[in-house]
Protein backbone atom coordinates (compact mmCIF):
# COMPACT_ATOMS: atom_id res chain seq x y z
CA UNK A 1 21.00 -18.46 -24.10
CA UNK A 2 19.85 -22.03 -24.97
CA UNK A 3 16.08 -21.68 -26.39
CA UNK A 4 13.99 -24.92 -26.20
CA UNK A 5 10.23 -23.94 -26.36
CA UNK A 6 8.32 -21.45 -27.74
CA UNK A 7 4.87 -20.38 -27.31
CA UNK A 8 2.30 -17.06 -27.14
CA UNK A 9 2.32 -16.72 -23.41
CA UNK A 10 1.63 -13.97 -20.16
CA UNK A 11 3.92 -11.03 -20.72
CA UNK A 12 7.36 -11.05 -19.67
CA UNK A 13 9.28 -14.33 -17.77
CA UNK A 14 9.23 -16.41 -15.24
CA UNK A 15 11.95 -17.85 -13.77
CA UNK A 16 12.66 -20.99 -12.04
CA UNK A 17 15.12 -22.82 -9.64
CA UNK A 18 14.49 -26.30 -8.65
CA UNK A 19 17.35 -27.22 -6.40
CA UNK A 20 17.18 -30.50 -3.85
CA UNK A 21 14.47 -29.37 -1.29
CA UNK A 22 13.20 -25.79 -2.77
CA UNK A 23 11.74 -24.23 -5.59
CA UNK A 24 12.07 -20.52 -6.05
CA UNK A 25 10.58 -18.07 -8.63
CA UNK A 26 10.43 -14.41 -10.00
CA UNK A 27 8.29 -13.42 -12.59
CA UNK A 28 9.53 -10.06 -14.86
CA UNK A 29 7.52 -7.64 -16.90
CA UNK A 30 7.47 -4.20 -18.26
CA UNK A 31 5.03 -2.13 -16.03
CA UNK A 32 2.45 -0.01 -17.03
CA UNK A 33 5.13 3.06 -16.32
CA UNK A 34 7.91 1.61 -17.94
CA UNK A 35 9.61 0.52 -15.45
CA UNK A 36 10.28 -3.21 -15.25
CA UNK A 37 8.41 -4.85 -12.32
CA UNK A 38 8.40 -8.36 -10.36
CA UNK A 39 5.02 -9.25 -10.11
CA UNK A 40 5.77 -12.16 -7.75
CA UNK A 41 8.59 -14.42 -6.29
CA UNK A 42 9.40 -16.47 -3.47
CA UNK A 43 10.19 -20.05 -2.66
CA UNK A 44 8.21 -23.35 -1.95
CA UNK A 45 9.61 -25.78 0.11
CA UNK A 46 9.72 -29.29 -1.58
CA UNK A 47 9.63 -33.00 -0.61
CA UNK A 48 12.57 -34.44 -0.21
CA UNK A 49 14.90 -33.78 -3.25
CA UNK A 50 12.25 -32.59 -5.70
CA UNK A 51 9.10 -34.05 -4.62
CA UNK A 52 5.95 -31.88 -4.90
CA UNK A 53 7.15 -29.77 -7.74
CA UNK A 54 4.66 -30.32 -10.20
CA UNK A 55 2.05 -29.75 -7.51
CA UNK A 56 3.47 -26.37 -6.85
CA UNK A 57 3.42 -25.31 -10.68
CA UNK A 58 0.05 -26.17 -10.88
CA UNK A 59 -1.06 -24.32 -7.67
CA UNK A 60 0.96 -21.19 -9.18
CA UNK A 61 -0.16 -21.49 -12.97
CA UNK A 62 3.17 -21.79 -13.71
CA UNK A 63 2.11 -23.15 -17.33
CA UNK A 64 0.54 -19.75 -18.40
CA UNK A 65 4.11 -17.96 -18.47
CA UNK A 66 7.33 -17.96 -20.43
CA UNK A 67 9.97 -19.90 -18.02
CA UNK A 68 13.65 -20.06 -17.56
CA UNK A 69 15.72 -21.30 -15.56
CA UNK A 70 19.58 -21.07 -14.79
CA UNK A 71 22.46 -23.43 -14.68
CA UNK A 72 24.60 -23.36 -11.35
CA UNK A 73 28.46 -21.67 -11.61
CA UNK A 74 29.94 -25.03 -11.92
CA UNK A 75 27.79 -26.08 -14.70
CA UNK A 76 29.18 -24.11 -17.31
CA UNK A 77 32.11 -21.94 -18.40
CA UNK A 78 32.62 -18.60 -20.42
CA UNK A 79 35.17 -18.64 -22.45
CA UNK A 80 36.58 -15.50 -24.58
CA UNK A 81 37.27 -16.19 -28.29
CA UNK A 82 37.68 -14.63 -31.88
CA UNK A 83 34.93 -13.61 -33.33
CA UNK A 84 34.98 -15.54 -36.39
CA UNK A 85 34.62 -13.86 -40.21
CA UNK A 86 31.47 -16.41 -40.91
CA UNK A 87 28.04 -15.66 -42.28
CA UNK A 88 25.81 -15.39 -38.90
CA UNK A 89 24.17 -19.00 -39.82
CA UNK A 90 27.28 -20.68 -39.27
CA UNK A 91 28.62 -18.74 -36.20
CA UNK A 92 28.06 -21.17 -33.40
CA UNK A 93 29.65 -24.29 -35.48
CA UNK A 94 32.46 -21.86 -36.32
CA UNK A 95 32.90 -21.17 -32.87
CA UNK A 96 32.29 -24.84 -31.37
CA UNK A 97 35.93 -25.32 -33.42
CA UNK A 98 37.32 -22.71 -31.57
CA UNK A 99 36.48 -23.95 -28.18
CA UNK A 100 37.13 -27.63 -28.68
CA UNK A 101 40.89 -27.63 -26.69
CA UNK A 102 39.57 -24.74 -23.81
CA UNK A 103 37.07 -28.02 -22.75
CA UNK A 104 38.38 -30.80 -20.49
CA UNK A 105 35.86 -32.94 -22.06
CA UNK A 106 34.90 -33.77 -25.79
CA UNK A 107 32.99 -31.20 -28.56
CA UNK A 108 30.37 -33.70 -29.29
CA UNK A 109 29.40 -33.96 -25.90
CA UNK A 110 28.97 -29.58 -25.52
CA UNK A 111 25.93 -27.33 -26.06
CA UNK A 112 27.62 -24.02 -27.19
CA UNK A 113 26.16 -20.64 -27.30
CA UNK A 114 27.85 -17.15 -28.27
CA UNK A 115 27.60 -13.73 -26.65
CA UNK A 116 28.76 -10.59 -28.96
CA UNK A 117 31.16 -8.48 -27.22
CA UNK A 118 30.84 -5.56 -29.76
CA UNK A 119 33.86 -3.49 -30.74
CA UNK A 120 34.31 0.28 -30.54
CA UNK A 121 32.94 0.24 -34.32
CA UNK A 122 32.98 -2.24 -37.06
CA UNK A 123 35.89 -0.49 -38.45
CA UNK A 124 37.76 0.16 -35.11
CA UNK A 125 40.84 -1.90 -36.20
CA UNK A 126 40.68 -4.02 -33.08
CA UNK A 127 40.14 -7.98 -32.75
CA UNK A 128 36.91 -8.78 -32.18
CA UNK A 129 35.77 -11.03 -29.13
CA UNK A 130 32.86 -12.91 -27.95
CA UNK A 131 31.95 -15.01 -25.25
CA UNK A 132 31.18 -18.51 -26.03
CA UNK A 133 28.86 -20.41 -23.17
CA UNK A 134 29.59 -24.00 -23.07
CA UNK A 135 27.86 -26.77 -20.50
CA UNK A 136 27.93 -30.65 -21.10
CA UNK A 137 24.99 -31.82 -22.73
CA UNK A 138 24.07 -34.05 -19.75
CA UNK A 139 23.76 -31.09 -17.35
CA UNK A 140 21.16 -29.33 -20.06
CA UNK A 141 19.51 -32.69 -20.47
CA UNK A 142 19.08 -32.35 -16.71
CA UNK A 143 17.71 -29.27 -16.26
CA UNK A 144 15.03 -30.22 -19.03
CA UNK A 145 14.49 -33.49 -17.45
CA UNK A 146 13.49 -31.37 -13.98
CA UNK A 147 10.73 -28.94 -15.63
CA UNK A 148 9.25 -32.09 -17.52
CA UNK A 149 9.06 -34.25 -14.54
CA UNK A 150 7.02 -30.68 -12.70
CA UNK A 151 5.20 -30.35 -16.27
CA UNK A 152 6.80 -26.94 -16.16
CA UNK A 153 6.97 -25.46 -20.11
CA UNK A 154 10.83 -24.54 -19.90
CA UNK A 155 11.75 -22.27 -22.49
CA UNK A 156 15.14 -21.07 -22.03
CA UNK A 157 18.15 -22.16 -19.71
CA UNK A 158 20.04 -19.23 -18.69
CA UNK A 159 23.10 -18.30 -16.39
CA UNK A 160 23.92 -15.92 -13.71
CA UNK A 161 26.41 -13.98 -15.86
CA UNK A 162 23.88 -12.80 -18.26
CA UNK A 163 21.24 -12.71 -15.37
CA UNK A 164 23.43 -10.23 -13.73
CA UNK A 165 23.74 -8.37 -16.84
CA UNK A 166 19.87 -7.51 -17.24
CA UNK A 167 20.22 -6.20 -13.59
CA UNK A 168 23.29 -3.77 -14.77
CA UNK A 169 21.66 -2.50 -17.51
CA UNK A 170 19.04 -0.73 -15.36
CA UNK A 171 21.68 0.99 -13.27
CA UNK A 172 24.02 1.79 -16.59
CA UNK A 173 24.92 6.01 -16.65
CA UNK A 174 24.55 7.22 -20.48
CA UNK A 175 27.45 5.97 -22.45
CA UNK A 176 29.60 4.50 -19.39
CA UNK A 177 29.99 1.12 -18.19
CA UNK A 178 28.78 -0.19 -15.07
CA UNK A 179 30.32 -3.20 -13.33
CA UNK A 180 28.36 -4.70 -10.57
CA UNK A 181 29.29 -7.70 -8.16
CA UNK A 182 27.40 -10.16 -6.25
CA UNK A 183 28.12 -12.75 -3.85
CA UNK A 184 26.46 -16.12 -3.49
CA UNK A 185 27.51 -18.71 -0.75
CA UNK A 186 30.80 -19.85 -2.11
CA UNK A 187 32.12 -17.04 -4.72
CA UNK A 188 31.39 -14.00 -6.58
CA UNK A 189 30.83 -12.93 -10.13
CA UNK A 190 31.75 -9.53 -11.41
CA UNK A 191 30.54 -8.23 -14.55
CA UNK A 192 30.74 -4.91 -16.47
CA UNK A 193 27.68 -3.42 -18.46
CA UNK A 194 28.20 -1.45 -21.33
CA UNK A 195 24.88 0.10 -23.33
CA UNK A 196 23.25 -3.35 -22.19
CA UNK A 197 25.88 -5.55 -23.33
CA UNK A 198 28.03 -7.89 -21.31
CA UNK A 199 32.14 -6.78 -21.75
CA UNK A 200 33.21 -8.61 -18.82
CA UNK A 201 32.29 -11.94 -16.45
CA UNK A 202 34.84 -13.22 -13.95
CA UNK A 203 34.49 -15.22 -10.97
CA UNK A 204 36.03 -13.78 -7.67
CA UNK A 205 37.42 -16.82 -5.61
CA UNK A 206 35.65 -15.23 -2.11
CA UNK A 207 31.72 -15.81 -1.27
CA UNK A 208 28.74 -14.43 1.18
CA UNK A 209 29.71 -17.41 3.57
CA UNK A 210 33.43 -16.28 4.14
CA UNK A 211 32.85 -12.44 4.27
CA UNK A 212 30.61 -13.25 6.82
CA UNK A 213 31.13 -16.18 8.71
CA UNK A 214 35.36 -16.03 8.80
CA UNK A 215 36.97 -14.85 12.02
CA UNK A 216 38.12 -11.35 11.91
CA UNK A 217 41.46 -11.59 10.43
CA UNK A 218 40.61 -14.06 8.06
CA UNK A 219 37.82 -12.09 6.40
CA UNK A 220 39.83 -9.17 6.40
CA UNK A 221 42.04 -10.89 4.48
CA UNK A 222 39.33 -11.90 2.06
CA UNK A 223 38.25 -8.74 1.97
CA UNK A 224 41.69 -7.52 0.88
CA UNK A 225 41.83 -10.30 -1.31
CA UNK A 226 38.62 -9.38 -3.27
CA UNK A 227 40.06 -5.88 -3.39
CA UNK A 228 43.36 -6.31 -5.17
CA UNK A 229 41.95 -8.86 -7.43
CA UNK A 230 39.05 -6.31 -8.67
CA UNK A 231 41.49 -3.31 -9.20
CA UNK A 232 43.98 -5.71 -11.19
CA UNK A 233 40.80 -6.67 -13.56
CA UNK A 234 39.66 -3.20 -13.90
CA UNK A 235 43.06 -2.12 -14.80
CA UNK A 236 43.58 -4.64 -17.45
CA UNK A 237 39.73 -3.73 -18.82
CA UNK A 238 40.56 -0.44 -19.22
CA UNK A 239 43.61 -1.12 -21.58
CA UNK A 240 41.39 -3.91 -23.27
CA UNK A 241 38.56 -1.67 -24.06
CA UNK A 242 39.71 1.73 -23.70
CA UNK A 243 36.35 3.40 -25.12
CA UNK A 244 34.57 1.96 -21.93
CA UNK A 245 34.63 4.31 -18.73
CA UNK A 246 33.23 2.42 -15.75
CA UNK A 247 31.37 5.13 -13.89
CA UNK A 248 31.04 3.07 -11.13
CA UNK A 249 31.02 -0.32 -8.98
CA UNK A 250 27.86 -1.66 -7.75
CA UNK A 251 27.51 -4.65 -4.99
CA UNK A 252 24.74 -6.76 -5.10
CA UNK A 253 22.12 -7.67 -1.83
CA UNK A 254 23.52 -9.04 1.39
CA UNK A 255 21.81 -11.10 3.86
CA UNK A 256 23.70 -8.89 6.41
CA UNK A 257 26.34 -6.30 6.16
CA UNK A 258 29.67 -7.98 5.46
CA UNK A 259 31.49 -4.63 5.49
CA UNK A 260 32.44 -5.48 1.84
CA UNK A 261 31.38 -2.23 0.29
CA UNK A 262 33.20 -0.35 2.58
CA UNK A 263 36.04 -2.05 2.41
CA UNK A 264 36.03 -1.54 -1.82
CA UNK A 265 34.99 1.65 -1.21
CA UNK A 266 38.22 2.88 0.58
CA UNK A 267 40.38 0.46 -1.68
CA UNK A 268 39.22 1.15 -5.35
CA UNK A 269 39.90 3.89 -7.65
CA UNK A 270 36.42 3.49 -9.27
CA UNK A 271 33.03 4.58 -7.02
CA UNK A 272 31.74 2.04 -5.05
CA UNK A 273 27.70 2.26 -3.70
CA UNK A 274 25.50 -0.88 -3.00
CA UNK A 275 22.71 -1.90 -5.58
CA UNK A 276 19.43 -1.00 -4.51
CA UNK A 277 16.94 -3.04 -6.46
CA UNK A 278 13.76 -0.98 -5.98
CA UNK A 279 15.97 2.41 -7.05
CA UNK A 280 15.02 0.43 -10.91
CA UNK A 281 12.44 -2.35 -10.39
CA UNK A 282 8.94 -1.99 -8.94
CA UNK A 283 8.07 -4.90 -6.57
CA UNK A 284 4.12 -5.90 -6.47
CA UNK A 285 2.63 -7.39 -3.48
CA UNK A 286 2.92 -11.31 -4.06
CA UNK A 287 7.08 -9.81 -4.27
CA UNK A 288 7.91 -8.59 -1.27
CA UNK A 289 11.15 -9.36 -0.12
CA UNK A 290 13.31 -8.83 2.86
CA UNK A 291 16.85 -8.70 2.92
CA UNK A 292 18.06 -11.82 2.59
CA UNK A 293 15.19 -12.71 0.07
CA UNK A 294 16.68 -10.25 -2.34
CA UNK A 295 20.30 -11.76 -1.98
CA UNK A 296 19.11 -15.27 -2.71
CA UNK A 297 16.76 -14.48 -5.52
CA UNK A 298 19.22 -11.89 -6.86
CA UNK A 299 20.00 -14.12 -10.08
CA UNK A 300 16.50 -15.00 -10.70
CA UNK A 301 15.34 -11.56 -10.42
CA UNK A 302 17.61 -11.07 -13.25
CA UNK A 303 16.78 -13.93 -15.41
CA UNK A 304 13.17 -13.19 -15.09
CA UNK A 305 14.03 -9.11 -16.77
CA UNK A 306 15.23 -11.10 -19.99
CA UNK A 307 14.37 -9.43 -23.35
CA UNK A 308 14.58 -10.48 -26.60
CA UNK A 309 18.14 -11.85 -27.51
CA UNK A 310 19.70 -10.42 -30.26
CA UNK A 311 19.92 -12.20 -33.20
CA UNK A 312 23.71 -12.98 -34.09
């Protein structure tokens, strides 16, 4: 994603929300087994809107790591182009020119970045796609203006979709895809995994609040909703990319059983089983988390298992 700073720092990354009233972290690393591992995360209340968050970083060393942060579903969009035949060094103006009429507002005023969607093989015959990630400069000016006013070093600005990604990529079955989906409050972002790479990202117009909260009838509805609209995409990704099984579907942490992955589970061709986060991640003890923990923090977690991005 977008890189700002760069610096010699503690292993692995931390990363940050700071939303009106709370800030909430994870910090990532490789353990000393190889497995990756959340040294700690949780979240600190703040003063009104963001008051107190520079106090907080300070308390938690916060300028001795790598941080990120991510941008909120409605502050960006990823949109599906043509690769285009350009040395690498001009790749992301080549693609700004693509994108300029899928934006309701103007080029000058976007921050673009690419993610490869690799073919089958360089020679496979097939167009070649990427996802470009565009937000309005203001909102990344934003962000940046948070983390300086808490003297936090930001370093990169993420989003969920590739958050979710590094999460997938620890559950992927040799040579298959993996799709997993999560819900936050209002919606709920699918993605499919394939030998770590992100193939697919689509919203899902349903979220934790109505699976949970809607009377019976209506949230079976949703439910049946979510359903159709997940079999339709997996049936148009397997024509799209037909060297990509998808071994299975995995749904991300609930604060409470919504009864969504039964529901999937008796409604989709593909496997469905719920994401267990300690199955690939070792938790240390300033990272213990209860349910409902691991459903809010479940994009940060992700965020904070960043590697190196690959060069394009």
């Amino acid at each position: 994603m977008w890189p700002w700073r760069r610096g010699e720092r503690e292993p692995g990354w931390l990363a940050i929300s700071i939303e009106p009233g709370a800030l909430s972290f994870a910090h990532g690393r490789r353990g000393a087994n190889g497995k990756p591992a959340i040294g700690r995360c949780g979240t600190r209340a703040l003063e009104g809107e963001f008051g107190g968050a520079d106090r907080i970083a300070r308390e938690l060393h916060f300028d001795r790591f790598r941080c990120s942060t991510l941008l909120a579903p409605g502050e960006y969009q990823m949109l599906v182009v043509e690769a285009p035949n350009v040395p690498p060094a001009e790749l992301k103006t080549a693609v700004r020119w693509r994108v300029k009429d899928l934006l309701d507002y103007h080029l000058d005023d976007a921050t673009i970045d690419v993610l490869d969607i690799p073919p089958e093989s360089p020679e496979g015959g097939r167009a070649h796609s990427m996802y470009a990630v565009a937000a309005r400069n203001d909102v990344i000016q934003g962000r940046i203006g948070r983390f300086d006013a808490a003297r936090i070093p930001l370093s990169v600005i993420e989003t969920a979709d590739t958050a979710q990604r590094n999460i997938a990529a620890l559950f992927e079955p040799q040579d298959r895809g993996v799709a997993l989906l999560h819900f936050n409050p209002g919606h709920g972002l699918l993605t499919i995994n394939f030998r770590g790479e992100l193939y697919l990202s689509r919203r899902i117009d349903a979220g934790m609040d109505q699976l949970l909260a809607a009377p019976g009838p209506a949230r079976d509805e949703a439910m049946s909703r979510v359903a159709l609209e997940l079999q339709r995409t997996f049936d148009h990704f397997d024509r799209q990319f037909r060297f990509v099984a998808v071994a299975k579907l995995l749904v991300g942490p609930e604060p409470a059983d919504s009864g969504i992955v039964a529901h999937l589970a008796s409604n989709l061709d593909v496997p469905v089983e719920p994401l267990r986060l300690q199955e690939a991640l070792s938790f240390g003890a300033e990272a213990s988390l209860d349910r409902e923990g691991e459903w809010r923090l479940f994009h940060l977690i992700g965020a904070a298992l960043r590697g190196e991005e690959k060069a394009l």
